[in-house]
Structures are given as C-alpha cells and as structure tokens.
N, C-alpha and C. Protein backbone atom coordinates (compact mmCIF):
# COMPACT_ATOMS: atom_id res chain seq x y z
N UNK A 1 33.73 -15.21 0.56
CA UNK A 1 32.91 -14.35 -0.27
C UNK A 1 31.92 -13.59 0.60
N UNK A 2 31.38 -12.06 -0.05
CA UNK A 2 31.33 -11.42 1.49
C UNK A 2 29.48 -11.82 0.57
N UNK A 3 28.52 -11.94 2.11
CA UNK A 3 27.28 -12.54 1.86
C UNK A 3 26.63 -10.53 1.42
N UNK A 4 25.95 -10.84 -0.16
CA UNK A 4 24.75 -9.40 -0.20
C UNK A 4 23.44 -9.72 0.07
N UNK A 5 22.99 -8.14 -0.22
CA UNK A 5 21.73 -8.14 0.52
C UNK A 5 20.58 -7.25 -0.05
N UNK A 6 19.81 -7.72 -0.21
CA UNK A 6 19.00 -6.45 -0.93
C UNK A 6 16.92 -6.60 0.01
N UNK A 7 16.48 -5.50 -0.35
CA UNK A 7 15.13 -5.12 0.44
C UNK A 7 14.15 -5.24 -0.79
N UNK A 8 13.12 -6.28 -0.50
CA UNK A 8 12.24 -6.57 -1.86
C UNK A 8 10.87 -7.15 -1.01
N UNK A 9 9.94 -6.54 -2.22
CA UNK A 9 8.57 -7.13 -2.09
C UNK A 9 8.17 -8.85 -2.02
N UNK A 10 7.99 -9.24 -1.02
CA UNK A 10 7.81 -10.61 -1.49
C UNK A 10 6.37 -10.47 -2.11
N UNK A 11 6.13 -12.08 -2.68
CA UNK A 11 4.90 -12.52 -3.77
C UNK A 11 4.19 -13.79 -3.01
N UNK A 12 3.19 -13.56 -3.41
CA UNK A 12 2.16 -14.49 -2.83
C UNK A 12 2.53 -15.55 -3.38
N UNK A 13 2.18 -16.65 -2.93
CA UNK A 13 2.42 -18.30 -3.18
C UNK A 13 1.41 -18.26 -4.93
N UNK A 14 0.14 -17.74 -4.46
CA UNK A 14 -0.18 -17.66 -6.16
C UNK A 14 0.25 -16.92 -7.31
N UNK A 15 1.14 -15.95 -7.25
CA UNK A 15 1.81 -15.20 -8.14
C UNK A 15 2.44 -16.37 -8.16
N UNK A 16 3.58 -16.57 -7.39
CA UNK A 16 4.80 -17.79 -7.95
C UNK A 16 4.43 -18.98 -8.60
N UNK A 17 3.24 -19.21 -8.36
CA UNK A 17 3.14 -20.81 -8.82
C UNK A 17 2.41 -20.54 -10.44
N UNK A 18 1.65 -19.25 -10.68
CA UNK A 18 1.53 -18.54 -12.09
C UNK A 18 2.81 -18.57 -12.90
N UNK A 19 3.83 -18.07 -12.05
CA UNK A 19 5.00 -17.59 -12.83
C UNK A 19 6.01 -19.13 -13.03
N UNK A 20 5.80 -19.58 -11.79
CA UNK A 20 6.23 -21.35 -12.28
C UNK A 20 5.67 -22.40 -13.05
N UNK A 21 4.89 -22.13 -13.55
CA UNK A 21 3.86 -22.99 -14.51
C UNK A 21 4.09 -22.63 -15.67
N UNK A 22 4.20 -21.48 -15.77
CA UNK A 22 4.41 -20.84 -16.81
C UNK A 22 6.07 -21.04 -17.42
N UNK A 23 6.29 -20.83 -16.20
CA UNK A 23 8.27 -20.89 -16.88
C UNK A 23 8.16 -22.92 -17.02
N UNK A 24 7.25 -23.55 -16.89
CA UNK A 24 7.66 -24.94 -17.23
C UNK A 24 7.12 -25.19 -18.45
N UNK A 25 6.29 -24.51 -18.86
CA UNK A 25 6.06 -24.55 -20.14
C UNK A 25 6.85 -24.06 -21.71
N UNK A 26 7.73 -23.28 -20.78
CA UNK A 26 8.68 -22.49 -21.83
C UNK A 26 9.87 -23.10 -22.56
N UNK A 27 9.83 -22.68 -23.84
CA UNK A 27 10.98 -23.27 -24.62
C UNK A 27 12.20 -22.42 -25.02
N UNK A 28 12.16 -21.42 -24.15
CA UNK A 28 13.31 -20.28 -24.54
C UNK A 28 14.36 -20.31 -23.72
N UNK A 29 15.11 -20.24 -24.48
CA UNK A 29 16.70 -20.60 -24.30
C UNK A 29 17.34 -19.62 -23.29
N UNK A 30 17.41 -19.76 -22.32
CA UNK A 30 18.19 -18.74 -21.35
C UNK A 30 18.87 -19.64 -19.96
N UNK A 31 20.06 -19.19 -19.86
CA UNK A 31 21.83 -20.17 -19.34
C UNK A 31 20.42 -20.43 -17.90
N UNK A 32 20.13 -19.59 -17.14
CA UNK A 32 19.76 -20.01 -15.88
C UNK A 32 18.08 -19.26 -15.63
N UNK A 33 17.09 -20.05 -15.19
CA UNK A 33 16.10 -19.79 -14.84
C UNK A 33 15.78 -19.47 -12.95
N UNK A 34 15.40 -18.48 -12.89
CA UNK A 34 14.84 -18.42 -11.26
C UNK A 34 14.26 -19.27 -10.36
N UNK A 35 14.24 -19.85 -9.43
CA UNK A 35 13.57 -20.62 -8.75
C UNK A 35 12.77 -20.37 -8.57
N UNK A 36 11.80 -20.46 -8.26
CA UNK A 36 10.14 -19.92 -8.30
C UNK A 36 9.59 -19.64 -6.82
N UNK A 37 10.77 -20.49 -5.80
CA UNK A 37 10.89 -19.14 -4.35
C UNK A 37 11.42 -18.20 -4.23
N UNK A 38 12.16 -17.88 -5.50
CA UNK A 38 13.15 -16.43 -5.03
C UNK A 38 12.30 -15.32 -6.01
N UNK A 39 10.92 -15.35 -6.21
CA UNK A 39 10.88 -14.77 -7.40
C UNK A 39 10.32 -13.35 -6.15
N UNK A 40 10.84 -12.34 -6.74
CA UNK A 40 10.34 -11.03 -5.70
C UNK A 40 10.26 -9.45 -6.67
N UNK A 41 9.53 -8.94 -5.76
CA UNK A 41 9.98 -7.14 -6.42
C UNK A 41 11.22 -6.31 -5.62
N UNK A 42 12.59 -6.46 -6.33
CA UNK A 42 13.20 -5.61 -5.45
C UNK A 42 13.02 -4.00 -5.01
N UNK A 43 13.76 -3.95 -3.88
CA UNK A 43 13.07 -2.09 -4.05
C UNK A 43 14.40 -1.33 -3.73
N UNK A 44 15.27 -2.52 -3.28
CA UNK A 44 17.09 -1.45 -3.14
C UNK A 44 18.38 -2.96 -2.47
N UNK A 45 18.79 -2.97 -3.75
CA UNK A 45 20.36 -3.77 -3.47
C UNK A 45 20.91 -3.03 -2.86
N UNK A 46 21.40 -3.71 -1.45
CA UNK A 46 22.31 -3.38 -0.50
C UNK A 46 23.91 -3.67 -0.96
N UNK A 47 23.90 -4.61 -1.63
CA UNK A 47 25.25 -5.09 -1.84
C UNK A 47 25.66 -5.98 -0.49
N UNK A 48 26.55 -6.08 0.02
CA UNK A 48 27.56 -6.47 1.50
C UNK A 48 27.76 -5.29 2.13
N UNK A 49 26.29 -4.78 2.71
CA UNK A 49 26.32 -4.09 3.87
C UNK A 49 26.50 -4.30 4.79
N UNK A 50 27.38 -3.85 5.95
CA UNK A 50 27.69 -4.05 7.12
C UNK A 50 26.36 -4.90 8.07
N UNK A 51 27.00 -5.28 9.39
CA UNK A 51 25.47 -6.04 10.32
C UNK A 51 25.09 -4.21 10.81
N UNK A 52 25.54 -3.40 11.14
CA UNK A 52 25.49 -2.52 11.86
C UNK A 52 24.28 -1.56 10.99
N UNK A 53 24.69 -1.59 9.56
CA UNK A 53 24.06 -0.91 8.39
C UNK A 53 22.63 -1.56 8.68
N UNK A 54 22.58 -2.89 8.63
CA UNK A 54 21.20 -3.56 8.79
C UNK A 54 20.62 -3.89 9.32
N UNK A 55 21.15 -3.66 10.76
CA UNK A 55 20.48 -3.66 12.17
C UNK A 55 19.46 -2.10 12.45
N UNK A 56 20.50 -0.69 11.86
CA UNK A 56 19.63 0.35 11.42
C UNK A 56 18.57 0.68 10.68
N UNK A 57 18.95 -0.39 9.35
CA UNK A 57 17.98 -0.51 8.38
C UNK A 57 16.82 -0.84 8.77
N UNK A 58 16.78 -1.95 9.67
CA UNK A 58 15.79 -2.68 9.87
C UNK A 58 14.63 -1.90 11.35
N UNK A 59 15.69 -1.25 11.85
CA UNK A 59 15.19 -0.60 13.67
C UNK A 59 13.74 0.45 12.32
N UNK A 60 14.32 1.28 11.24
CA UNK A 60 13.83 2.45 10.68
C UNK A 60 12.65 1.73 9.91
N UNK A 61 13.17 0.95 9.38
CA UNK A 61 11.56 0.17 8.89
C UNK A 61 11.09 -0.41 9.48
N UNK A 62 11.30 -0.94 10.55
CA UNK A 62 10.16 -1.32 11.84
C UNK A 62 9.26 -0.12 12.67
N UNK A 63 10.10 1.07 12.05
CA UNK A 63 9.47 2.56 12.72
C UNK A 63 8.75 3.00 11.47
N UNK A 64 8.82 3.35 10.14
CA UNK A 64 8.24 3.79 9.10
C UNK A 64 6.77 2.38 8.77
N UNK A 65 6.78 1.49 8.59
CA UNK A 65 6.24 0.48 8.70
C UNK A 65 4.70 1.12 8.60
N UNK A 66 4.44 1.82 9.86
CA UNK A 66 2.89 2.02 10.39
C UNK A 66 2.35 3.28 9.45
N UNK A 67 3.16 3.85 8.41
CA UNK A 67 2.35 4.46 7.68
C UNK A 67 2.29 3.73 5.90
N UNK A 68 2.63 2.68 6.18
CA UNK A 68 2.67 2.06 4.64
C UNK A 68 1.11 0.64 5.37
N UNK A 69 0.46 0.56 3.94
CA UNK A 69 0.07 -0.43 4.14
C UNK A 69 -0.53 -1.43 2.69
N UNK A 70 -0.66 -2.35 2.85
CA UNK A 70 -0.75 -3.21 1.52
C UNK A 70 -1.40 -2.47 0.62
N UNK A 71 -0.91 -2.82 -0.44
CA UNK A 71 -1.58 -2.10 -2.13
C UNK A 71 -1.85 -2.84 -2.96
N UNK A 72 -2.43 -2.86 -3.50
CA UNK A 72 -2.37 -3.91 -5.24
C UNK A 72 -1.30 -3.74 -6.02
N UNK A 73 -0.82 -4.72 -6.59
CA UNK A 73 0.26 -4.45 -7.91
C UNK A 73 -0.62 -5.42 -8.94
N UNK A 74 -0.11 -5.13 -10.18
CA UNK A 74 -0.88 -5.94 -10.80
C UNK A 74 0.48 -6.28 -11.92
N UNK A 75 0.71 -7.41 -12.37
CA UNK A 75 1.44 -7.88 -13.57
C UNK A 75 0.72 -7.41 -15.11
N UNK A 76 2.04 -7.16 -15.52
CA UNK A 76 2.35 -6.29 -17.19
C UNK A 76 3.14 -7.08 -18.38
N UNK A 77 2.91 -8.65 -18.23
CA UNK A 77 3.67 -9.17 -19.74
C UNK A 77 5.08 -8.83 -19.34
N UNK A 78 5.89 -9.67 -20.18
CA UNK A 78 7.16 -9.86 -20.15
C UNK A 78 8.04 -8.88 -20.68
N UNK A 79 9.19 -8.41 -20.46
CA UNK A 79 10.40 -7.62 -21.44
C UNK A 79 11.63 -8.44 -20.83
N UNK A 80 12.37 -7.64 -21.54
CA UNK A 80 13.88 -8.12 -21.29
C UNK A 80 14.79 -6.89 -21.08
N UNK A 81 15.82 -6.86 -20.32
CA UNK A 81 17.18 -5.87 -20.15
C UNK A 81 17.89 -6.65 -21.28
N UNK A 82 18.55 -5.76 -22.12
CA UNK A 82 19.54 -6.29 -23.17
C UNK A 82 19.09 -5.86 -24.29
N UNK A 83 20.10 -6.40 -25.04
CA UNK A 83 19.64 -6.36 -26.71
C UNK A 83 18.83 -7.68 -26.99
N UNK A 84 17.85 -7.68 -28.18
CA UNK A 84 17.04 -8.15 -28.75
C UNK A 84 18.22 -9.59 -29.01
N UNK A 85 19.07 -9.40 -29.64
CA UNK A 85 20.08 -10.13 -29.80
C UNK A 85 20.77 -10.93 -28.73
N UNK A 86 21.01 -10.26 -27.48
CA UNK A 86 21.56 -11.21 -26.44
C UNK A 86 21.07 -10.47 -25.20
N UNK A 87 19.74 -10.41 -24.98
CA UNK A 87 18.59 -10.27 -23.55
C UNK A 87 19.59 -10.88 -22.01
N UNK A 88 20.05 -9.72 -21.52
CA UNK A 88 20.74 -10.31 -20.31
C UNK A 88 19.69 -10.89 -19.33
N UNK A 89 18.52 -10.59 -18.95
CA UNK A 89 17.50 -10.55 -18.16
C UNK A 89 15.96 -10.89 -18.87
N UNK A 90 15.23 -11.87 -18.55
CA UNK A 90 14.06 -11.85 -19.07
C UNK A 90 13.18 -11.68 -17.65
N UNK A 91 12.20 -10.53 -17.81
CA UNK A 91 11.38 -10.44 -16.81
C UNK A 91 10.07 -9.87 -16.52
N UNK A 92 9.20 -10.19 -16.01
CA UNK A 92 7.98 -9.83 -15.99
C UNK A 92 7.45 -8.08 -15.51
N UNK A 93 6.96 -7.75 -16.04
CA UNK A 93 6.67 -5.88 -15.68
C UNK A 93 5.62 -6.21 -14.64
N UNK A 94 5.91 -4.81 -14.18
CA UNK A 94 4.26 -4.56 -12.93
C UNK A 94 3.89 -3.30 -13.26
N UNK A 95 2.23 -3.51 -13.01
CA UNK A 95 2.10 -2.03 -13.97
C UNK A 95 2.34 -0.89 -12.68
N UNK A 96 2.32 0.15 -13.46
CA UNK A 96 2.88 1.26 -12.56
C UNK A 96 2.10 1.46 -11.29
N UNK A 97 2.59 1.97 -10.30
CA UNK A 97 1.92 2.20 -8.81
C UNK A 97 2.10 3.04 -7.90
N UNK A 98 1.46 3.97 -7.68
CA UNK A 98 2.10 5.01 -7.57
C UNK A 98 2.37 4.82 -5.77
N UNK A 99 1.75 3.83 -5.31
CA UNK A 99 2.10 3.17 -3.85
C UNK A 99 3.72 2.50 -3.55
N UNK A 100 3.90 2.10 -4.91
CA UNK A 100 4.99 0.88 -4.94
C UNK A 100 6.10 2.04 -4.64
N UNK A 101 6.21 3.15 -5.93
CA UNK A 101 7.30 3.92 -6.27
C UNK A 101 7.91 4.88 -5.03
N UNK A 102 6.28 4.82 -4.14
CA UNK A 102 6.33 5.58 -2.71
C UNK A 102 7.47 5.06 -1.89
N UNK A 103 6.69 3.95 -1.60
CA UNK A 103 7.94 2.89 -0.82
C UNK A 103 8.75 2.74 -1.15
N UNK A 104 9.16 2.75 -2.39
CA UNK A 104 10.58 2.43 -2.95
C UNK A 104 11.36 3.55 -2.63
N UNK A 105 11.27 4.65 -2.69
CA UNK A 105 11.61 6.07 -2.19
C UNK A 105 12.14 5.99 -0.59
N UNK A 106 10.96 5.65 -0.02
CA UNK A 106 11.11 5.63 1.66
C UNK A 106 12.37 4.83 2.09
N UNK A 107 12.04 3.81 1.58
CA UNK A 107 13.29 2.41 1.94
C UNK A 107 14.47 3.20 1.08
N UNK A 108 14.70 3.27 0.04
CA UNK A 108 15.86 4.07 -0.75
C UNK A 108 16.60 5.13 0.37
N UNK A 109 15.72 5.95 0.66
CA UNK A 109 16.10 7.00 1.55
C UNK A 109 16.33 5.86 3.50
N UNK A 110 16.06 5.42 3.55
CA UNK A 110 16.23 4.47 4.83
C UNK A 110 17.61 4.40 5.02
N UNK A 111 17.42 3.42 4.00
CA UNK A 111 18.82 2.77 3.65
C UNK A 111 20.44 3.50 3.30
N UNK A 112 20.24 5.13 2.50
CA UNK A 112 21.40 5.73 2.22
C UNK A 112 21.63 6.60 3.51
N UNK A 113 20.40 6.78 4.69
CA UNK A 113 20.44 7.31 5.94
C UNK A 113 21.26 6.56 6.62
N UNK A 114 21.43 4.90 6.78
CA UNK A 114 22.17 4.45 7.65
C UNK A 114 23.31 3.73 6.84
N UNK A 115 23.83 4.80 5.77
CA UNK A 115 24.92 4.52 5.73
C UNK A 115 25.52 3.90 3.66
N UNK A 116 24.38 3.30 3.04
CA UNK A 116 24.39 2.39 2.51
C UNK A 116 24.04 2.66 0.77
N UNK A 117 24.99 2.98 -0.06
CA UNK A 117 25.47 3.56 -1.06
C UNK A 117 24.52 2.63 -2.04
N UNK A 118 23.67 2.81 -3.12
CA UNK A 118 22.70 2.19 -3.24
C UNK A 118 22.78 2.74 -4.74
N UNK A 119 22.06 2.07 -5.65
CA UNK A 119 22.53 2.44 -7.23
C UNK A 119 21.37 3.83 -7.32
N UNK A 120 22.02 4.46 -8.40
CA UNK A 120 21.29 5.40 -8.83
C UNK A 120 20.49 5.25 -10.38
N UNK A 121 20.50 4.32 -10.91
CA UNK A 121 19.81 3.93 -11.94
C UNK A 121 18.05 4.60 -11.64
N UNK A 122 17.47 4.83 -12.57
CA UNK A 122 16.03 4.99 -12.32
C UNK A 122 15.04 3.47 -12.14
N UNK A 123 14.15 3.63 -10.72
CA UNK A 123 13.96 2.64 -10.11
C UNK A 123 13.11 1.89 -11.55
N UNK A 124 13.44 0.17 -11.55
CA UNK A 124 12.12 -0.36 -12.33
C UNK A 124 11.41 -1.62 -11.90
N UNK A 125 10.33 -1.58 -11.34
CA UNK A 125 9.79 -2.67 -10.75
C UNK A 125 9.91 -3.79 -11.62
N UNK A 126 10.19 -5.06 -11.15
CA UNK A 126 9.83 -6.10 -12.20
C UNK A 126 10.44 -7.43 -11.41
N UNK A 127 9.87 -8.73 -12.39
CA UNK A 127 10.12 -10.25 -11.02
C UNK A 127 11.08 -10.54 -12.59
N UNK A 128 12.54 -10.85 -11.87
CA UNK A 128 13.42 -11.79 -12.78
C UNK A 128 12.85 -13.13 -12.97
N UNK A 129 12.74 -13.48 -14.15
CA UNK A 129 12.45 -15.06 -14.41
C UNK A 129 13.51 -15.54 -15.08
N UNK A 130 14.22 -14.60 -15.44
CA UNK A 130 15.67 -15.97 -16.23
C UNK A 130 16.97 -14.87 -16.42
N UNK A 131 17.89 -15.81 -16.73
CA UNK A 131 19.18 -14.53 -16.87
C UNK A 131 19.93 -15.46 -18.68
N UNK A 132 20.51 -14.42 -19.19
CA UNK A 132 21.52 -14.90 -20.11
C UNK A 132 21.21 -15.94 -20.71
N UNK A 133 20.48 -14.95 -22.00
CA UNK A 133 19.97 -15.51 -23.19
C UNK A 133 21.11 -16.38 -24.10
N UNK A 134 20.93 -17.65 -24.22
CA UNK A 134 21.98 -18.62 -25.27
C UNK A 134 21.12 -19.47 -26.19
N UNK A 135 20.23 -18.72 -26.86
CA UNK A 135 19.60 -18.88 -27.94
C UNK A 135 20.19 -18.93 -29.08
N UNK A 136 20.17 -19.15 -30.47
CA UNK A 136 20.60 -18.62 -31.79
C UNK A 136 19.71 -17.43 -31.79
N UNK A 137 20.59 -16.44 -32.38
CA UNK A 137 19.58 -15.29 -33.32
C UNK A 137 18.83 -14.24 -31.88
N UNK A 138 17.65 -13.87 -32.84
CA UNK A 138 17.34 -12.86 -31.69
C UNK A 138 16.24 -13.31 -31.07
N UNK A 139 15.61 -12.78 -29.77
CA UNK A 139 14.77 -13.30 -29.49
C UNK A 139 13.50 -12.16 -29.92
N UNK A 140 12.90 -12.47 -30.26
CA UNK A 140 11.30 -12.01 -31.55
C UNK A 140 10.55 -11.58 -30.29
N UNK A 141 9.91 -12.48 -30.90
CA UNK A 141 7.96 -12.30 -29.91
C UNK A 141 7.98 -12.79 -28.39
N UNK A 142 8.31 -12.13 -27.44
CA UNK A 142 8.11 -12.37 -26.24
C UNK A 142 6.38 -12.82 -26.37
N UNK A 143 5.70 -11.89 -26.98
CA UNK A 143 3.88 -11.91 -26.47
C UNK A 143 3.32 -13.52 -26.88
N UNK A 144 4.27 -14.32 -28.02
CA UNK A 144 4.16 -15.81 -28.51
C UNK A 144 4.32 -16.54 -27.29
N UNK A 145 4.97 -16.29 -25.97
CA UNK A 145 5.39 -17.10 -25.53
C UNK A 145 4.95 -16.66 -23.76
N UNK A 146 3.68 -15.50 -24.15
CA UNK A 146 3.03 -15.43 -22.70
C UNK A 146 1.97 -16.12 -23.28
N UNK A 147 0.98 -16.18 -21.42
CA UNK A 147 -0.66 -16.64 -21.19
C UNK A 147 -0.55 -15.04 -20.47
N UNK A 148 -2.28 -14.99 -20.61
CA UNK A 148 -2.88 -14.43 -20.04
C UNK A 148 -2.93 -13.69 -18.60
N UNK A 149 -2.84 -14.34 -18.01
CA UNK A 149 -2.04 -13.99 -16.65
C UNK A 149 -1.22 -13.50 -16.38
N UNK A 150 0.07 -13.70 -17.35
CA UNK A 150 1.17 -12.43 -16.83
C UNK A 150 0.63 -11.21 -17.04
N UNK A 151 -0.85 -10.95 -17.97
CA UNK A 151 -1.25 -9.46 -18.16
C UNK A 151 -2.67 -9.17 -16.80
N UNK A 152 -2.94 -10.05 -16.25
CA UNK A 152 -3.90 -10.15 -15.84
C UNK A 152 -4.47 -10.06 -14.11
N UNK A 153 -2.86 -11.09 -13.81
CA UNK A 153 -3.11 -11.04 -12.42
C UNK A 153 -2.95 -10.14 -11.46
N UNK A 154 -3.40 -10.06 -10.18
CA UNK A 154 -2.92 -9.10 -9.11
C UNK A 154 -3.15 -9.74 -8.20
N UNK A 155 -2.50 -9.33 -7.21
CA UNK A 155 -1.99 -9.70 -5.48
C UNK A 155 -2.02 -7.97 -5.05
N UNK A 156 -1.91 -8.27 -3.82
CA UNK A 156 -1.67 -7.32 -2.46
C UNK A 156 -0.28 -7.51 -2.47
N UNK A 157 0.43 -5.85 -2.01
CA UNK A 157 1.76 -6.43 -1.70
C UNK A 157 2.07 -6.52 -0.27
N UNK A 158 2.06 -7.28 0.96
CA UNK A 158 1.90 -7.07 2.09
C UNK A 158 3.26 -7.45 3.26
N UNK A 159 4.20 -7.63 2.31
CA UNK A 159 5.81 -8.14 3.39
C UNK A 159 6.75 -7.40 2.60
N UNK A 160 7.91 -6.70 3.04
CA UNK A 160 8.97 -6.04 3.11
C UNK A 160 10.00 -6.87 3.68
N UNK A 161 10.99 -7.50 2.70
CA UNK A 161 11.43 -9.01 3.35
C UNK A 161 13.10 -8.15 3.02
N UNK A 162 14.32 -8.07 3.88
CA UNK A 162 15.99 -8.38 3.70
C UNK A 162 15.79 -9.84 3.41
N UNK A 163 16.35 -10.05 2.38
CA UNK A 163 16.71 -11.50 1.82
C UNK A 163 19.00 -11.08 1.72
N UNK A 164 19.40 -12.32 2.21
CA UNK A 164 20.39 -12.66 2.01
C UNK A 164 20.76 -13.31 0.54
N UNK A 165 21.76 -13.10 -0.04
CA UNK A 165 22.03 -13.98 -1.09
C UNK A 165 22.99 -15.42 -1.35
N UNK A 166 22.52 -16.56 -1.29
CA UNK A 166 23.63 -17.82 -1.33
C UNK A 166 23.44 -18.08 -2.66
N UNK A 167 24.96 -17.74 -3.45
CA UNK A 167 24.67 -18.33 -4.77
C UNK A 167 24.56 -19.51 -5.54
N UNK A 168 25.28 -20.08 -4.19
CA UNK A 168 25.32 -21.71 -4.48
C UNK A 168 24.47 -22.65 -4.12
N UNK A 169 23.60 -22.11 -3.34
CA UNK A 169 22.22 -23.20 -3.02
C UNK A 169 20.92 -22.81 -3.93
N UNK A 170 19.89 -23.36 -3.72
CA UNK A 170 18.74 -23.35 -4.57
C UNK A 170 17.69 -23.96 -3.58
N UNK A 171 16.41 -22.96 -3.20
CA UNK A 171 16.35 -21.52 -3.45
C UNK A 171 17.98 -20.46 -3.08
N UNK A 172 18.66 -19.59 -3.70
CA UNK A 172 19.54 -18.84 -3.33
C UNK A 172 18.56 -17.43 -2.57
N UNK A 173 17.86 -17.26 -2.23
CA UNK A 173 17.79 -16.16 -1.30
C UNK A 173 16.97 -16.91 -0.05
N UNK A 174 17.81 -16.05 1.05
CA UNK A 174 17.04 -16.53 2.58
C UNK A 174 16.69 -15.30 3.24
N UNK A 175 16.11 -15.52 3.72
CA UNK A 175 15.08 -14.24 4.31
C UNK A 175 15.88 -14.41 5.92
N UNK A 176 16.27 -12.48 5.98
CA UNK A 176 17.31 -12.39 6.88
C UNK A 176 15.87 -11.80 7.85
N UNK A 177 14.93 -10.56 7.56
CA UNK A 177 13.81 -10.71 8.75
C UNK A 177 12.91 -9.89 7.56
N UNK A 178 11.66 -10.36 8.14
CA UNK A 178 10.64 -9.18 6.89
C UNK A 178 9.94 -8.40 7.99
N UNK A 179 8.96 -7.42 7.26
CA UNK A 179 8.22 -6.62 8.26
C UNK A 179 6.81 -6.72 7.24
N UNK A 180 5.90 -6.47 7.68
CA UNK A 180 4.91 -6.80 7.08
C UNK A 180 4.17 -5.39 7.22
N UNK A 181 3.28 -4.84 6.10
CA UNK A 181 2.66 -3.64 5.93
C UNK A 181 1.36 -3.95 6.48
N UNK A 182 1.50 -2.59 7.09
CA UNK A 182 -0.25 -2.85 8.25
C UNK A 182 -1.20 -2.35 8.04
N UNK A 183 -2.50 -2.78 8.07
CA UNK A 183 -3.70 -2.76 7.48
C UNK A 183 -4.10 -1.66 8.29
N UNK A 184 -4.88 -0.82 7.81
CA UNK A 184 -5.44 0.43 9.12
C UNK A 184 -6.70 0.24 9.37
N UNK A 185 -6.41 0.29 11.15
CA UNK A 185 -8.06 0.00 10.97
C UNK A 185 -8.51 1.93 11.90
N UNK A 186 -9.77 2.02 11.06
CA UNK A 186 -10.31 3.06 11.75
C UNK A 186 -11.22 3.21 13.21
C-alpha cells in the first residue's frame, strides 16, 4: 500500500487535550474517533507523492519559511461534512484568518510547483474529531453537545509539519519533518 502524505498545522498540546476531554465526554455515535495526537489543521493532501516531490517540497518551505511567522487561530464550535442524516465527518471550525488562508495558498502553490496535483475543492480549515456517523436518525444539536472552549480557545500556529499516514497504527500520523514559523525580530 503506497504510504500518503499531506502538509498541516500542528496544535499545541493544550488545544489537544481541550479537544480530548471533550471527545471523552461525548455520547455521539460515530464508527471511529481521532486520536487526540493526530488532531491537526491540514493545509494540502499530497496523496503518495513521490520522495523526489517531497524532498522539493520541503528544500521550498525551508526557503519560504522566513517570511511566514506564527499567528493566532482561534476555534469556532463544531459542524459536520455530510447530511444531517448521515454526517461523514464531525469537526471543529477555526475562525477565519486571513494569515492561515495566506499560507495555505503559499504551500498549495509549493507543492503543485514541484510537481504535486492537489484537490481543487475550496480550502476549509478545520481539526477532524470523528468520521462516519452510525447513530439512529439525524444528528440535531451539535451546540447540546459542545463546552465553551471549542468557541473560545486560541493558540499560536507555530509548526508546518509533512505527516505520513499509517492506517493501521494509533496515533496513525508520523511526522516525516516540520519547519517551524519564525518569529521576527527587529
């Protein structure tokens, strides 16, 4: 099976352990929940890009790097991809940023530079917390079944991590190399 790959924001140890506390409290029915180390902001699925694709990838964001530097994101309450009826995806929003959407652009464009065919969907920030709703019926009130914090918190976003994907272990993503966004000093 050929190993994918995708370029995502990692999360601070206190975002995850918000978002893991929270998912242990939950009573909603969905086939598989996230591990609470893999929880991230993606910014572009690679799919099974070549080593050659991501040896480039990585030379260009080790060169673009020095004009990005940490931002705030802040968490936006829960939605879902799907129908109300059978929610393929349950996942947490980030509110809009006009830093995030930057980078997401840069790396987007990185990445189809060295080679690497990348979806064209319109980008949407957000941390997966569960997949494939097997509930009865529909699922209602997401807002019944937040705290406070998913509307509330914020972090810095400060690492640009290639994560590999193993679907069969747990955590399933391993961090192939990150680069970290640099603080400017004047």
């Amino acid at each position: 099976m050929a190993m994918h790959y995708f370029l995502a924001l990692s999360l601070p140890n206190q975002i995850k352990k918000i978002l893991n506390e929270w998912k242990q409290q939950q009573q909603l029915s969905f086939q598989s929940w996230v591990h609470w180390e893999d929880y991230h902001i993606t910014l572009a699925f690679l799919g099974s890009a070549p080593p050659s694709s991501l040896h480039t990838i990585q030379q260009e964001l080790e060169k673009a790097v020095y004009k990005w530097k940490p931002f705030s994101l802040q968490l936006q309450g829960l939605r879902t991809f799907g129908t109300s009826e059978r929610p393929r995806v349950l996942w947490v929003d980030v509110k809009h940023s006009k830093e995030l959407f930057t980078l997401q652009r840069e790396v987007h464009t990185i990445c189809e530079e060295a080679g690497v065919s990348l979806e064209t969907r319109p980008y949407r920030p957000h941390i997966t917390v569960a997949r494939r709703w097997k509930g009865q019926g529909q699922l209602y009130d997401l807002q019944a079944n937040e705290i406070e914090e998913l509307y509330t918190a914020s972090f810095s976003a400060e690492q640009l991590v290639l994560f590999e994907t193993h679907p069969t272990e747990t955590p399933k993503y391993k961090e192939n190399f990150k680069i970290s966004l640099h603080s400017h000093s004047s």
